[in-house]
N, C-alpha and C. Protein backbone atom coordinates (compact mmCIF):
# COMPACT_ATOMS: atom_id res chain seq x y z
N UNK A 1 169.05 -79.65 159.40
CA UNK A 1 169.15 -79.11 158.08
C UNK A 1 167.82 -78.50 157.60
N UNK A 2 166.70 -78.76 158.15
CA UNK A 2 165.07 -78.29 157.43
C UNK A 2 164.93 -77.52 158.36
N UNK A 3 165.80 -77.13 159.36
CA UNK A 3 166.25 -75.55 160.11
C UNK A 3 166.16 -74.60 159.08
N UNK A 4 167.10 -74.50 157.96
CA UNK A 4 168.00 -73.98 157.52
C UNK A 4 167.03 -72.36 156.61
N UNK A 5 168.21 -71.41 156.67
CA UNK A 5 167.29 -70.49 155.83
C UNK A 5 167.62 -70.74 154.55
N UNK A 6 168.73 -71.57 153.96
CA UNK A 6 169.33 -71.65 152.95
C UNK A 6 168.62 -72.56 152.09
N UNK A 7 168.40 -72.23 150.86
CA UNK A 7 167.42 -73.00 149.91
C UNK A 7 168.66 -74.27 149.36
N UNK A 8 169.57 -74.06 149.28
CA UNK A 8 170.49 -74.88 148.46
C UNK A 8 170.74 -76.37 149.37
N UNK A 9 170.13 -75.90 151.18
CA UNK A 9 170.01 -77.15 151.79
C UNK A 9 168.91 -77.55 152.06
N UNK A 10 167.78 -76.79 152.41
CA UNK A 10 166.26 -77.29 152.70
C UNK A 10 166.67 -78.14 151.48
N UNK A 11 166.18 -78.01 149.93
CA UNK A 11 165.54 -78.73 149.52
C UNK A 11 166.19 -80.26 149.58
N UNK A 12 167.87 -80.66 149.45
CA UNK A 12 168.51 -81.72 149.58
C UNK A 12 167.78 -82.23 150.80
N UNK A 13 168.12 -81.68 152.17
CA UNK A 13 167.84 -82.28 153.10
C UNK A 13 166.06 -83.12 152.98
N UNK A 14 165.45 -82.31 152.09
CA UNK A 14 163.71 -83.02 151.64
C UNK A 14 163.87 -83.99 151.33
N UNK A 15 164.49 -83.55 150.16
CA UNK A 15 164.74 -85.27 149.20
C UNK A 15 165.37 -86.55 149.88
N UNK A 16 166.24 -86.49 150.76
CA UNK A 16 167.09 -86.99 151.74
C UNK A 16 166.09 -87.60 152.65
N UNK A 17 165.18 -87.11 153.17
CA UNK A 17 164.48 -87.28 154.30
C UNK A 17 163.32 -88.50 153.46
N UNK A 18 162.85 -87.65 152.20
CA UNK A 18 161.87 -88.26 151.88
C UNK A 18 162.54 -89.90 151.15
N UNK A 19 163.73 -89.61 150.93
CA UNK A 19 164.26 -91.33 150.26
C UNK A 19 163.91 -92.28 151.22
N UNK A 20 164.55 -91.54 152.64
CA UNK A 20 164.44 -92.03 153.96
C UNK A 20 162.91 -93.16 154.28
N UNK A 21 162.13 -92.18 154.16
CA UNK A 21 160.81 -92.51 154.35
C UNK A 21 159.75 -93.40 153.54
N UNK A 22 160.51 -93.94 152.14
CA UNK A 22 159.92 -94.68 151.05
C UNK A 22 160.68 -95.84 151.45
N UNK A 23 161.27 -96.27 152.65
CA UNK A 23 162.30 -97.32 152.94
C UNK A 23 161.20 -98.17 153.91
N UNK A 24 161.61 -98.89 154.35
CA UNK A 24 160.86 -99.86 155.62
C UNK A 24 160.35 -98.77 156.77
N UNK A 25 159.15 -99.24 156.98
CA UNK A 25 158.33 -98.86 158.20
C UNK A 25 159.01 -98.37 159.52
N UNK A 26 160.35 -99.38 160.02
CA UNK A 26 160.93 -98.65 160.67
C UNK A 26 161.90 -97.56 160.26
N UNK A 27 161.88 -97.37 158.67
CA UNK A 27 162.64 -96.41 158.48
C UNK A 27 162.20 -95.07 158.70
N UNK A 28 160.98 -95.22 158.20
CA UNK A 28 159.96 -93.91 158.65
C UNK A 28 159.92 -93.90 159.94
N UNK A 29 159.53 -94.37 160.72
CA UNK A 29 159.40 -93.91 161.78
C UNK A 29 160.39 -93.11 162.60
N UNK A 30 161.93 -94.20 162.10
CA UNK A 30 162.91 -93.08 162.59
C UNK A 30 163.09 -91.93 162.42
N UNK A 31 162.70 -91.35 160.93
CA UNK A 31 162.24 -90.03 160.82
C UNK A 31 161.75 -89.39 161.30
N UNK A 32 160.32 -89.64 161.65
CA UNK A 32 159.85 -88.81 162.58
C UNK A 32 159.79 -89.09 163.59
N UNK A 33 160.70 -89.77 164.52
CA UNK A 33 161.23 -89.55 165.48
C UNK A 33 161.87 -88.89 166.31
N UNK A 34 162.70 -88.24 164.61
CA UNK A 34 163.60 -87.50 164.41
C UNK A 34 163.44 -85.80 165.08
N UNK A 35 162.23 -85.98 165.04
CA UNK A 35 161.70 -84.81 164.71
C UNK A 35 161.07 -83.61 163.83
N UNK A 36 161.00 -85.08 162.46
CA UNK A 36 160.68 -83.74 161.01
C UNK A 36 159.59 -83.19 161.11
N UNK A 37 158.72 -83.91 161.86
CA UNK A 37 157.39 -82.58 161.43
C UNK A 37 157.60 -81.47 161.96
N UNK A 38 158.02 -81.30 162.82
CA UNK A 38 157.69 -79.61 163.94
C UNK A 38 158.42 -78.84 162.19
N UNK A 39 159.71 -78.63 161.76
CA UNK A 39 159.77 -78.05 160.68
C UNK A 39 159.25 -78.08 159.07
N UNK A 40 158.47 -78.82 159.02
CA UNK A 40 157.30 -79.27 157.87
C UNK A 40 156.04 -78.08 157.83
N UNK A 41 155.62 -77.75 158.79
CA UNK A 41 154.92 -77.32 159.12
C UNK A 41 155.52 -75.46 158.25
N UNK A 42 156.56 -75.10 158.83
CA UNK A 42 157.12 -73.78 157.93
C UNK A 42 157.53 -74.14 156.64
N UNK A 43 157.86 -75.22 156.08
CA UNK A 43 158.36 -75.58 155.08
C UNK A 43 157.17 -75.79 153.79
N UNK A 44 155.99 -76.24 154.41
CA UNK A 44 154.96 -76.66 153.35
C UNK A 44 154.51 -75.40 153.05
N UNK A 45 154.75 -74.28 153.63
CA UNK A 45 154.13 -72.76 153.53
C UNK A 45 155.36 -71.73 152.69
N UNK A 46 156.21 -72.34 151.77
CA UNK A 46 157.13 -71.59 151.91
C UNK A 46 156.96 -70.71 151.02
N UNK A 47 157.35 -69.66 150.13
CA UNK A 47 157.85 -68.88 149.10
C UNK A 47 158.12 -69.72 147.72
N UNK A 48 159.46 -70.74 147.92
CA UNK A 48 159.67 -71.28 146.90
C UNK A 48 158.77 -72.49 146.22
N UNK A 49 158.44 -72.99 145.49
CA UNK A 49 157.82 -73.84 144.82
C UNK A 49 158.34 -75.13 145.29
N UNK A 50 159.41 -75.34 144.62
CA UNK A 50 159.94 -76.74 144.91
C UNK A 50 160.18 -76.96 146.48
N UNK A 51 160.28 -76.27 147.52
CA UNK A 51 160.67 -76.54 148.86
C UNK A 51 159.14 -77.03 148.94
N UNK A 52 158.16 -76.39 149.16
CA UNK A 52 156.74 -76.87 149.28
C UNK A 52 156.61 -77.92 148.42
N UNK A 53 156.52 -77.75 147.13
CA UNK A 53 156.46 -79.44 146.22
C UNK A 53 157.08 -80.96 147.32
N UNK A 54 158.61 -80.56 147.52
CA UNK A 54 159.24 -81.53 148.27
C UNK A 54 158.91 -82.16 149.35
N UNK A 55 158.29 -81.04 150.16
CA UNK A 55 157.70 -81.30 152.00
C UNK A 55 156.61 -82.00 151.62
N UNK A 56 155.29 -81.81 150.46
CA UNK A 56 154.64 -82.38 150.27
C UNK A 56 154.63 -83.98 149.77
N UNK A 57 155.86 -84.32 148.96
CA UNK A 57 156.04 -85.30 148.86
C UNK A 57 156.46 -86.16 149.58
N UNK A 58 157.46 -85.77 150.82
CA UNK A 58 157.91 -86.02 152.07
C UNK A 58 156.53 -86.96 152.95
N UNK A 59 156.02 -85.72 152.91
CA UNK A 59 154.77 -85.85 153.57
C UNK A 59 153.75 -87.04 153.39
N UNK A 60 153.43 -86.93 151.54
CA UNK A 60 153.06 -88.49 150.86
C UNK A 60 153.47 -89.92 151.76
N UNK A 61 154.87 -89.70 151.51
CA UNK A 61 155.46 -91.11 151.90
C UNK A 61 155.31 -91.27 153.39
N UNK A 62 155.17 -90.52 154.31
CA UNK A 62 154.94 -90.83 155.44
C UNK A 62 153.40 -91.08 155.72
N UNK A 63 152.94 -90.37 155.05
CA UNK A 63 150.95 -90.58 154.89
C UNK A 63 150.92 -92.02 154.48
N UNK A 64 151.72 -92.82 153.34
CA UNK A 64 151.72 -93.90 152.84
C UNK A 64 152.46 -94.90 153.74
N UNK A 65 152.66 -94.74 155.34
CA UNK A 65 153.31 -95.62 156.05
C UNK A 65 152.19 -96.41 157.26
N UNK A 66 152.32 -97.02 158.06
CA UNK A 66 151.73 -97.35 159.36
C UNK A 66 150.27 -96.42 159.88
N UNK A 67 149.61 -97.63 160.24
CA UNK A 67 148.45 -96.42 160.54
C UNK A 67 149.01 -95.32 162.06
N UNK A 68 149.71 -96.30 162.36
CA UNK A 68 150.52 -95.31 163.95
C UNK A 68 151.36 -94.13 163.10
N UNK A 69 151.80 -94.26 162.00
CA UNK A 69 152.69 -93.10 161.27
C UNK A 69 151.01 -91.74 160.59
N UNK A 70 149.97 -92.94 160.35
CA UNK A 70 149.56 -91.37 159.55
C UNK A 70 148.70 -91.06 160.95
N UNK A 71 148.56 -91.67 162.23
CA UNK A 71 148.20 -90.96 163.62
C UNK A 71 149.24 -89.75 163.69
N UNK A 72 150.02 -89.96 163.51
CA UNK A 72 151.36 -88.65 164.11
C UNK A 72 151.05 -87.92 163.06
N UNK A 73 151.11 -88.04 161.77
CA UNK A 73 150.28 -86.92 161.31
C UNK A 73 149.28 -85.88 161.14
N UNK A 74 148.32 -86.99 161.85
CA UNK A 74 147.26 -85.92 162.48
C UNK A 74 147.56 -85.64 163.97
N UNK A 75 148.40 -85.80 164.72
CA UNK A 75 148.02 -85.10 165.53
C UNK A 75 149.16 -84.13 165.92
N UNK A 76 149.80 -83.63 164.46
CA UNK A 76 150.50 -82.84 164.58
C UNK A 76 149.31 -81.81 163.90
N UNK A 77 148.60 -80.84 164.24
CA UNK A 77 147.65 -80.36 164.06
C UNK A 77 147.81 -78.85 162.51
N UNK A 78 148.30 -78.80 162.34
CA UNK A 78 149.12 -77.72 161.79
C UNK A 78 149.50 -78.49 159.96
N UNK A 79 149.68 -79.33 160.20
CA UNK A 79 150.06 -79.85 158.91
C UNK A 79 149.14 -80.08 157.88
N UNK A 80 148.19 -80.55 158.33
CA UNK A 80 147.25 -81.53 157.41
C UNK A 80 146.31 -79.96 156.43
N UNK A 81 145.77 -78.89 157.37
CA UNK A 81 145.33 -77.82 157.03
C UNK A 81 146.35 -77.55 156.01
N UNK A 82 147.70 -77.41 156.22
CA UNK A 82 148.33 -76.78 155.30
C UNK A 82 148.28 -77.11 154.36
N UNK A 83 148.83 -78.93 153.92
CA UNK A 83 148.60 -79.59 153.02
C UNK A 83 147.30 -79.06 152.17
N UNK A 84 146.40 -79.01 152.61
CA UNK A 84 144.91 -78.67 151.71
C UNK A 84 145.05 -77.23 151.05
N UNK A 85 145.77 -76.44 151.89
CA UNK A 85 145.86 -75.03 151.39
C UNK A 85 146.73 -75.39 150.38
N UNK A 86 147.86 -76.50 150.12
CA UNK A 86 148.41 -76.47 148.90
C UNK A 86 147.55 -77.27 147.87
N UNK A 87 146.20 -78.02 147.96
CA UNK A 87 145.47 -78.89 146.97
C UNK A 87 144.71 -77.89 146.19
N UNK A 88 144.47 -77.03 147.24
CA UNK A 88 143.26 -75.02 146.45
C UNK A 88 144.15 -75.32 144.80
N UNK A 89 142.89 -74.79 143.92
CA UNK A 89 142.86 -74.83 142.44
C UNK A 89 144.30 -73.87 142.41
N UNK A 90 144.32 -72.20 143.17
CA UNK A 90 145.25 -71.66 143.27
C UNK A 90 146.84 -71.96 143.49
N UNK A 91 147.13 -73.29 143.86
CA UNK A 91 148.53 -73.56 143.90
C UNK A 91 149.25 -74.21 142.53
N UNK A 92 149.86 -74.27 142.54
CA UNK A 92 151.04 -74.86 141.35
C UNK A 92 150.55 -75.96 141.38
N UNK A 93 150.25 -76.37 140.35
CA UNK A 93 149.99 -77.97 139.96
C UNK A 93 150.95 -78.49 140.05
N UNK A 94 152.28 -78.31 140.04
CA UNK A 94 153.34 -79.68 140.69
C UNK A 94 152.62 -79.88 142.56
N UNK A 95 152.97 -78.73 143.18
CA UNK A 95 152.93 -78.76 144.78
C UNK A 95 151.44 -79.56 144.75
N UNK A 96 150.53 -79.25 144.05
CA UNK A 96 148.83 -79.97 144.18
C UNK A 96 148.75 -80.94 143.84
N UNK A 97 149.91 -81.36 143.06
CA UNK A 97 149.63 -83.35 142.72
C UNK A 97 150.09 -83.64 143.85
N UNK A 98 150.99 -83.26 144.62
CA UNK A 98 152.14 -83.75 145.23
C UNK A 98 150.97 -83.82 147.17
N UNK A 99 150.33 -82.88 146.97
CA UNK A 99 149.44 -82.74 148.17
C UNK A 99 148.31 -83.71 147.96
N UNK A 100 147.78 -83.90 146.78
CA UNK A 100 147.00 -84.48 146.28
C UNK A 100 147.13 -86.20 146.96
N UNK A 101 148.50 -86.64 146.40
CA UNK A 101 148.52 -88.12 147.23
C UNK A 101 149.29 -88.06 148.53
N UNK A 102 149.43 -87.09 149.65
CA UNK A 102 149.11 -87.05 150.74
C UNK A 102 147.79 -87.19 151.13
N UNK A 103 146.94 -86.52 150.65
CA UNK A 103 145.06 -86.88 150.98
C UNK A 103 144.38 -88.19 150.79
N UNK A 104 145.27 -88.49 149.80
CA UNK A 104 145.13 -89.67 149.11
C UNK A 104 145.33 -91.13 150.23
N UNK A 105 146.53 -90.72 150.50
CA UNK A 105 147.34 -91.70 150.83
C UNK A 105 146.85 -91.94 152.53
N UNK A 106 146.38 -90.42 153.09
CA UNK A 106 145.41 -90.49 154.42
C UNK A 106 144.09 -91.17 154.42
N UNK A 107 143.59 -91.04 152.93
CA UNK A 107 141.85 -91.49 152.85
C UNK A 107 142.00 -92.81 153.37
N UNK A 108 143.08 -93.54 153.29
CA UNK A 108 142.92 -94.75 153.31
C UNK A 108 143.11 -95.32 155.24
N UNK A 109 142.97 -94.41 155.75
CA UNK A 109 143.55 -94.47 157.50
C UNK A 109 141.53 -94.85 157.93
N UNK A 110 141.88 -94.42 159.76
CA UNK A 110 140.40 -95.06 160.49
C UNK A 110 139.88 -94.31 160.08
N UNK A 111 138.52 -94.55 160.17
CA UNK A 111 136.97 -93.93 160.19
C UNK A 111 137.22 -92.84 160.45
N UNK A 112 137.79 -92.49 161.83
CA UNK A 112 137.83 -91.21 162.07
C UNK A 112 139.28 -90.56 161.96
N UNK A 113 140.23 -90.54 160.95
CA UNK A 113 141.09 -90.23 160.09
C UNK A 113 140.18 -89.39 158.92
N UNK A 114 139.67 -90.29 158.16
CA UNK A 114 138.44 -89.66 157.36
C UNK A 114 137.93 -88.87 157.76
N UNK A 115 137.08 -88.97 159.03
CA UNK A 115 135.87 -88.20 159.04
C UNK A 115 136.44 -86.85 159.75
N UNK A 116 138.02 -86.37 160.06
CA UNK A 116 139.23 -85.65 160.85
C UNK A 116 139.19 -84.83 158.39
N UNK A 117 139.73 -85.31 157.96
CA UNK A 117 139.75 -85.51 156.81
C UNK A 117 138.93 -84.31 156.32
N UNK A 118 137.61 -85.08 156.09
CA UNK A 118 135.89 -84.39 155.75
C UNK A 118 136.08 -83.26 156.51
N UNK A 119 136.10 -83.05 158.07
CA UNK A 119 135.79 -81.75 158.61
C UNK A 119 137.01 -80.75 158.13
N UNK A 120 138.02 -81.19 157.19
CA UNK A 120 139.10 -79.87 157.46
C UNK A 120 138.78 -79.44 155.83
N UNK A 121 137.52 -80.13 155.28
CA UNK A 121 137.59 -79.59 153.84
C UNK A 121 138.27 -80.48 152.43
N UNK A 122 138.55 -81.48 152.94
CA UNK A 122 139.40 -82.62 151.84
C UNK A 122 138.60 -83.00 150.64
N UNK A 123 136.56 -82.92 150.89
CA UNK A 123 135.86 -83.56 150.17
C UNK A 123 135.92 -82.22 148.90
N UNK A 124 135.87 -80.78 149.33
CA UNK A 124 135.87 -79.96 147.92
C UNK A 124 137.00 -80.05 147.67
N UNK A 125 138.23 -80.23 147.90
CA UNK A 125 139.65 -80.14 147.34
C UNK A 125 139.73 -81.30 146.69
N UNK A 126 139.28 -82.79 146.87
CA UNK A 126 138.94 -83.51 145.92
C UNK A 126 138.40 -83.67 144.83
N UNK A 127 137.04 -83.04 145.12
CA UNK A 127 135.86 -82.45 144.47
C UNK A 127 136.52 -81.58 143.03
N UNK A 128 137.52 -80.96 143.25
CA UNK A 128 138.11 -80.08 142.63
C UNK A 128 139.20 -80.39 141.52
N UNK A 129 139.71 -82.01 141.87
CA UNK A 129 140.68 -82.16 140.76
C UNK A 129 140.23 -83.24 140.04
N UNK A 130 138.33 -83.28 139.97
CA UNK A 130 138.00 -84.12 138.71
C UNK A 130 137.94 -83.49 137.74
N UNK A 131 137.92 -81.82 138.17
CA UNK A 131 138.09 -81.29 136.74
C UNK A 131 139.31 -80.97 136.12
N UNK A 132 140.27 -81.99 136.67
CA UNK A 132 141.51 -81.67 135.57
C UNK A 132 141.80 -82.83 134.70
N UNK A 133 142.77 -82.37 133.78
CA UNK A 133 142.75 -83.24 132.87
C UNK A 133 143.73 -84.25 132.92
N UNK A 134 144.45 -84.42 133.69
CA UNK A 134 145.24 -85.39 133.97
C UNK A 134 144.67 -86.41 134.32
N UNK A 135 144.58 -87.63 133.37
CA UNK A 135 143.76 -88.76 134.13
C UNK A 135 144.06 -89.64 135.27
N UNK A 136 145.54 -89.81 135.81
CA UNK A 136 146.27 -89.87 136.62
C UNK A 136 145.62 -89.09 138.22
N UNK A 137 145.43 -88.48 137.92
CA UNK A 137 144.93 -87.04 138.98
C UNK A 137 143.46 -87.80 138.97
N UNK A 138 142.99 -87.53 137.84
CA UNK A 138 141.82 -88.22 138.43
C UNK A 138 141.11 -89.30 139.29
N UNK A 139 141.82 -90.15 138.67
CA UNK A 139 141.71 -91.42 139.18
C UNK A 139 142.05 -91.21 140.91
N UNK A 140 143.10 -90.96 141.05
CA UNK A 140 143.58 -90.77 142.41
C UNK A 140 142.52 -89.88 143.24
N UNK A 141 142.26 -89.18 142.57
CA UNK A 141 141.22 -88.14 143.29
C UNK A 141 139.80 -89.18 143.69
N UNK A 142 139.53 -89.96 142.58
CA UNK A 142 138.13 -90.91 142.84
C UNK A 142 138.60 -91.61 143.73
N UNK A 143 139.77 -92.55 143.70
CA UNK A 143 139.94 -93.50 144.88
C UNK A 143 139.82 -92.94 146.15
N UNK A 144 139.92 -91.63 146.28
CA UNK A 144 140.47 -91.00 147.69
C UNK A 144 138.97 -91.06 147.71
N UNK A 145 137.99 -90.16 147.60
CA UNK A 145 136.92 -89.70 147.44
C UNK A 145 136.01 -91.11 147.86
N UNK A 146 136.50 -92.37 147.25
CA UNK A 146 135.86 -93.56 147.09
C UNK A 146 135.82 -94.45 148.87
């Protein structure tokens, strides 16, 4: 279904995926087992707002799983860059909160998760949402940063 060219199913199939993934540890994993990242990767780049908002949140909850779950994240190489291209001041502040605790939710992986992190640019895209006014945002932004 996150095949699909059709907007009326990408985004269900997101939400679907991502309920999936806020479930038990082995629930996530079955996910991406599944195979969701290889299409995440076109999806976090898309046209529409909410399809990107969604993948990003997708994305969150799997960042927020197993340190073996946020490994498969990085070494799906393609994703994590993207993610940041959606944190840039330039994106929609829904899709940038939503990328925001994916970074978030990675800061907290190994040493060198972080320091994978630092080299792709995470510390100015952090750097970047103390100046908003959402204190929510903020905070999250210091913990990551922290």
């Amino acid at each position: 279904m996150l095949h699909s060219e059709k907007n009326a199913v990408i985004i269900p199939a997101l939400r679907t995926m991502g309920n999936f993934v806020t479930g038990t540890d082995s629930q996530t994993q079955r996910v991406i087992d599944s195979g969701v990242l290889a299409p995440l990767v076109r999806l976090i780049n898309h046209d529409k707002k909410n399809i990107r908002k969604e993948t990003c949140w997708l994305i969150s909850n799997i960042a927020a799983g197993t340190p073996d779950q946020k490994s498969q994240l990085f070494q799906f190489n393609e994703i994590l860059p993207a993610v940041l291209g959606q944190l840039s001041v330039s994106a929609s502040w829904d899709v940038r909160k939503e990328a925001a605790y994916v970074i978030s939710n990675l800061s907290e992986g190994s040493k060198a998760q972080v320091a994978t992190l630092v080299e792709l640019g995470a510390l100015e895209q952090l750097c970047d949402l103390l100046d908003v006014g959402e204190v929510k945002m903020l905070i999250l932004a210091m913990d990551a940063l922290e």
